[in-house]
PDB file of N, CA and C in Angstrom:
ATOM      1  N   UNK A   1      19.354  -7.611  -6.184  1.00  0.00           N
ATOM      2  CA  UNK A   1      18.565  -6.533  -5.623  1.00  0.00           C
ATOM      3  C   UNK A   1      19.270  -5.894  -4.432  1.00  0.00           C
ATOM      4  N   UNK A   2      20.753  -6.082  -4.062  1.00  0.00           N
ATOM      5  CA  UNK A   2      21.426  -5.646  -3.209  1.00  0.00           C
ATOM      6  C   UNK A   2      21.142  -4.018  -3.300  1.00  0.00           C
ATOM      7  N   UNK A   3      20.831  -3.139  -2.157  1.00  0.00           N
ATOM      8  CA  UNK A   3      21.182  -1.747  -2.273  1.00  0.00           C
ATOM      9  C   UNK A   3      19.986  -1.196  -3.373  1.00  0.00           C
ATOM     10  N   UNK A   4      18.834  -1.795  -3.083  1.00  0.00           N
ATOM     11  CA  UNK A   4      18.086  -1.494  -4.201  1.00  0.00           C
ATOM     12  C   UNK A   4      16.832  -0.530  -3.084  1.00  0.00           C
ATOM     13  N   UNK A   5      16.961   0.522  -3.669  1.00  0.00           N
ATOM     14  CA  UNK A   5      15.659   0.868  -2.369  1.00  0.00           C
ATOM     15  C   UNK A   5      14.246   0.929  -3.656  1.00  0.00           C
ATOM     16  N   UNK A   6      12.784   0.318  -2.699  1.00  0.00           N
ATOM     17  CA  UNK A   6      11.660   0.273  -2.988  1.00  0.00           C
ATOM     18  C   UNK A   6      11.498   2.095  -3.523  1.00  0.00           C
ATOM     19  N   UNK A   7      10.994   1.955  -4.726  1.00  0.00           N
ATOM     20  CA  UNK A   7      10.633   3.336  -4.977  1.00  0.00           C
ATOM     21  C   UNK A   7       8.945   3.727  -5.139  1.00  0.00           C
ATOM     22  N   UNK A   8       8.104   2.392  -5.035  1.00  0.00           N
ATOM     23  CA  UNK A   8       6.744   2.233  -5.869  1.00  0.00           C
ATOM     24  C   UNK A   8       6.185   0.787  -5.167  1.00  0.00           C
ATOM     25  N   UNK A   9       5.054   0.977  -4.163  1.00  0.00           N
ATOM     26  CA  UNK A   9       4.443  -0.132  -4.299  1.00  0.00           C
ATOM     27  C   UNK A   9       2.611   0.071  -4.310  1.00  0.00           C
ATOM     28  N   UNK A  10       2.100  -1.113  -4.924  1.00  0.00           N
ATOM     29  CA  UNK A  10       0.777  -1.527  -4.724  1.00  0.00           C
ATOM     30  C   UNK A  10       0.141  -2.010  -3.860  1.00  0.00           C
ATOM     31  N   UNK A  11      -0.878  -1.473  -3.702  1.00  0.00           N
ATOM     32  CA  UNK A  11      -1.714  -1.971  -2.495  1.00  0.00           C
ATOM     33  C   UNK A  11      -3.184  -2.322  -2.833  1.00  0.00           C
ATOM     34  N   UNK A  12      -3.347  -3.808  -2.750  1.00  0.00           N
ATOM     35  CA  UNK A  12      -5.062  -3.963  -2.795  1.00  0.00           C
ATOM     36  C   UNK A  12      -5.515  -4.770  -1.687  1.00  0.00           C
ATOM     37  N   UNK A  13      -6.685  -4.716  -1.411  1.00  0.00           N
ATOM     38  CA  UNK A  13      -7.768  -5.667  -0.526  1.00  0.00           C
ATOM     39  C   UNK A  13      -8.503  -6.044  -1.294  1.00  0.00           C
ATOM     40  N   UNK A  14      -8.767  -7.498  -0.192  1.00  0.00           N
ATOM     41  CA  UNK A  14      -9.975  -8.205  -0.965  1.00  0.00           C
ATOM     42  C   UNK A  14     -11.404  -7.846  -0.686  1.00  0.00           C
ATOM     43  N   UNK A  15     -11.654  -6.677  -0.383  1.00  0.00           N
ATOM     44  CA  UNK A  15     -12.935  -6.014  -1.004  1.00  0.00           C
ATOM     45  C   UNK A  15     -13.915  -5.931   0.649  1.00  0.00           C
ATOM     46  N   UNK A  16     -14.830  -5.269   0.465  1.00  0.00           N
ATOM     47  CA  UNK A  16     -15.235  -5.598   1.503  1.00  0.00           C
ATOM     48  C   UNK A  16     -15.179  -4.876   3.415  1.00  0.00           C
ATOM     49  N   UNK A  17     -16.078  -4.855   4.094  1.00  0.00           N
ATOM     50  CA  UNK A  17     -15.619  -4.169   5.235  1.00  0.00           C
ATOM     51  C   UNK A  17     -15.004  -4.979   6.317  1.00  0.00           C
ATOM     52  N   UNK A  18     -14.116  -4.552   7.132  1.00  0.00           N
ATOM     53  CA  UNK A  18     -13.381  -4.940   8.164  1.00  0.00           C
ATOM     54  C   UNK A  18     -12.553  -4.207   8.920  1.00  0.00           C
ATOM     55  N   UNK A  19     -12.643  -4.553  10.326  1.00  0.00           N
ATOM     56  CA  UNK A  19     -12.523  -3.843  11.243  1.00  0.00           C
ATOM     57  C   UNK A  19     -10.618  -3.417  11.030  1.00  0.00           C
ATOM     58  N   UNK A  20     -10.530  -2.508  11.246  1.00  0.00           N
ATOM     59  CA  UNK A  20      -9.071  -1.443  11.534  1.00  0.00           C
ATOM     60  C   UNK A  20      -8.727  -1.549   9.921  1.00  0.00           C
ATOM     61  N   UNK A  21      -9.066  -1.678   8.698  1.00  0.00           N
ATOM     62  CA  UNK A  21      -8.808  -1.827   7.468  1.00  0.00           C
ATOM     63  C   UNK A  21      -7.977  -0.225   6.977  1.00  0.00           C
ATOM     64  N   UNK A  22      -8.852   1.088   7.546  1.00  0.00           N
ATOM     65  CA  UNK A  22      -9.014   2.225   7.020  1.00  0.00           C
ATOM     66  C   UNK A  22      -7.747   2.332   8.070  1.00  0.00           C
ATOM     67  N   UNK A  23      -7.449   1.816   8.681  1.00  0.00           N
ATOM     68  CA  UNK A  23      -6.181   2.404   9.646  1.00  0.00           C
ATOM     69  C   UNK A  23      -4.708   2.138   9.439  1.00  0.00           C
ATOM     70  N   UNK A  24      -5.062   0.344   8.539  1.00  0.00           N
ATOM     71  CA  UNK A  24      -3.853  -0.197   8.091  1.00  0.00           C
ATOM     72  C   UNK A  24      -3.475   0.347   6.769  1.00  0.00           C
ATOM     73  N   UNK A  25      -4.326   0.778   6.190  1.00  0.00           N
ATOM     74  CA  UNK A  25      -3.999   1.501   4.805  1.00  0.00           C
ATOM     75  C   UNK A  25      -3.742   2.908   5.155  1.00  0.00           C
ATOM     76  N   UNK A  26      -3.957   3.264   6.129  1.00  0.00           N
ATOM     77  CA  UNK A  26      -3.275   4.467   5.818  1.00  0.00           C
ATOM     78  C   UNK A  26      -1.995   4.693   7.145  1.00  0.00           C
ATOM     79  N   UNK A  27      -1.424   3.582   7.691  1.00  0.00           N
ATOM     80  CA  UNK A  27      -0.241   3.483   7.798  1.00  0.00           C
ATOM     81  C   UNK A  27       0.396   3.141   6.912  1.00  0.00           C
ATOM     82  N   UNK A  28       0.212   2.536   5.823  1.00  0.00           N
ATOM     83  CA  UNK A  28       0.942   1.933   5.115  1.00  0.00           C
ATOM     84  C   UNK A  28       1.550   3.070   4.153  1.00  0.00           C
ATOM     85  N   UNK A  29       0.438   3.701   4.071  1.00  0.00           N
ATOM     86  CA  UNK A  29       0.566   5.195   3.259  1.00  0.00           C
ATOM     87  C   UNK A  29       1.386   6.236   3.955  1.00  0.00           C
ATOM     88  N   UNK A  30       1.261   6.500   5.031  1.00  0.00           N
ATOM     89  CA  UNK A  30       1.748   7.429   5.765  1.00  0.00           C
ATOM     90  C   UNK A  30       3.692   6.509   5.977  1.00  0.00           C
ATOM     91  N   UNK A  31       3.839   5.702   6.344  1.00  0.00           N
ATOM     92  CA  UNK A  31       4.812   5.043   6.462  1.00  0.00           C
ATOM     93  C   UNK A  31       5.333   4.974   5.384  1.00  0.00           C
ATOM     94  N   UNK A  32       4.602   4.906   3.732  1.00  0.00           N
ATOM     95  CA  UNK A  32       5.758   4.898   2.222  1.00  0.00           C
ATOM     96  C   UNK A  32       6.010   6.513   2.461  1.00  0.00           C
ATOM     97  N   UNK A  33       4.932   7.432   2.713  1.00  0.00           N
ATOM     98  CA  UNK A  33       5.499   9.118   2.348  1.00  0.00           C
ATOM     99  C   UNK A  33       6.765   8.991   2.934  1.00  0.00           C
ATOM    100  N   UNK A  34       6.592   8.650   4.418  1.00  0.00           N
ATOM    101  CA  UNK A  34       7.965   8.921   5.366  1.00  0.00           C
ATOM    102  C   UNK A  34       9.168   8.512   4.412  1.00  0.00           C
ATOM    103  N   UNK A  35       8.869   7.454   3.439  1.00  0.00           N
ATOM    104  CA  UNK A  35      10.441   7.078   3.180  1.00  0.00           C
ATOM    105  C   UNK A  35      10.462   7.363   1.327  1.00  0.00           C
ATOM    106  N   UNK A  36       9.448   8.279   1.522  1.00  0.00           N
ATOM    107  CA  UNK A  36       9.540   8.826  -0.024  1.00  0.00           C
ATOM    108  C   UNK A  36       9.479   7.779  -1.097  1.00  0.00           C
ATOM    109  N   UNK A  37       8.562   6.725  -0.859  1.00  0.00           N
ATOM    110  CA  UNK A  37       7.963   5.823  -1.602  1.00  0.00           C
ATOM    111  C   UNK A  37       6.198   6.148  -1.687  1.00  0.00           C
ATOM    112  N   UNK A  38       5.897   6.003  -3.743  1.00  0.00           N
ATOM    113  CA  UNK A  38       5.356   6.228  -3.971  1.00  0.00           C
ATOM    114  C   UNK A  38       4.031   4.820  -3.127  1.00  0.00           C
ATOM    115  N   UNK A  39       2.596   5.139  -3.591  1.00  0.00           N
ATOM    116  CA  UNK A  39       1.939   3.608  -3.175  1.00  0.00           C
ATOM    117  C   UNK A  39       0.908   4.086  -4.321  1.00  0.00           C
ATOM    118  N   UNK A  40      -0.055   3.121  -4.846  1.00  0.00           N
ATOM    119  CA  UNK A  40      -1.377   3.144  -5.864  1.00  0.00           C
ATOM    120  C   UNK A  40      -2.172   1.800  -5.364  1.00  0.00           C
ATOM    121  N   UNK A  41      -2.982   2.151  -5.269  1.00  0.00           N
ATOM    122  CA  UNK A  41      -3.965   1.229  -5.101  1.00  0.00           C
ATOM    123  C   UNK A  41      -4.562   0.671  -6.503  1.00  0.00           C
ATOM    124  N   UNK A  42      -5.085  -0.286  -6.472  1.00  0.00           N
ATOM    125  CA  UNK A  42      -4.924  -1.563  -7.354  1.00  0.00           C
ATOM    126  C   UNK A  42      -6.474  -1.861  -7.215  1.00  0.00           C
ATOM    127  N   UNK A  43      -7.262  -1.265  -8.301  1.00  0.00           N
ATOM    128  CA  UNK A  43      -8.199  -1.432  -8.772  1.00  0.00           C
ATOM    129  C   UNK A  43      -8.759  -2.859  -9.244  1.00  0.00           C
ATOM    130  N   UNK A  44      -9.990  -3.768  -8.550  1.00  0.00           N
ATOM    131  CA  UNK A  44     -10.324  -4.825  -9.340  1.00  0.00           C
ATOM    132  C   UNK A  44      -9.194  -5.613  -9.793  1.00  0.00           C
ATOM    133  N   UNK A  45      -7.952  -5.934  -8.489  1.00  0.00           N
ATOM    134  CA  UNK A  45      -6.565  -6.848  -8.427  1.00  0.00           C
ATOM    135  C   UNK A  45      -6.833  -7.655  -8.298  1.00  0.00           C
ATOM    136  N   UNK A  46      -7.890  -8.598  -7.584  1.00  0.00           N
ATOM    137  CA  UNK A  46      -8.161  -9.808  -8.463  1.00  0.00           C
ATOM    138  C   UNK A  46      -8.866 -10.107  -9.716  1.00  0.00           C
ATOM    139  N   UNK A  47      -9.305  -9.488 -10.340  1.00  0.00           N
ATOM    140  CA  UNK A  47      -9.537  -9.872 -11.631  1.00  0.00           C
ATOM    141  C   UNK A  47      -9.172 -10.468 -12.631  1.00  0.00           C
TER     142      UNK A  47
END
């Protein structure tokens, strides 16, 4: 995986409310645009 850049990742939680949640997801989001990585959230990922 040398020289391999992330092009695509997933993102789920385990459900539920918690405090700064809506803030970490959308750094996480805002931080893949910056590097031109896609993100999808992951519907019912533990299932």
């Amino acid at each position: 995986m040398k020289n391999q850049k992330i092009q695509h990742i997933g993102v789920f939680t385990s459900g539920g409310d918690s405090p700064g949640m809506n803030a970490a997801l959308y750094g996480i989001a805002k931080a893949a645009a910056a590097q031109g990585i896609r993100v999808s959230g992951i519907r019912k990922g533990f299932e």
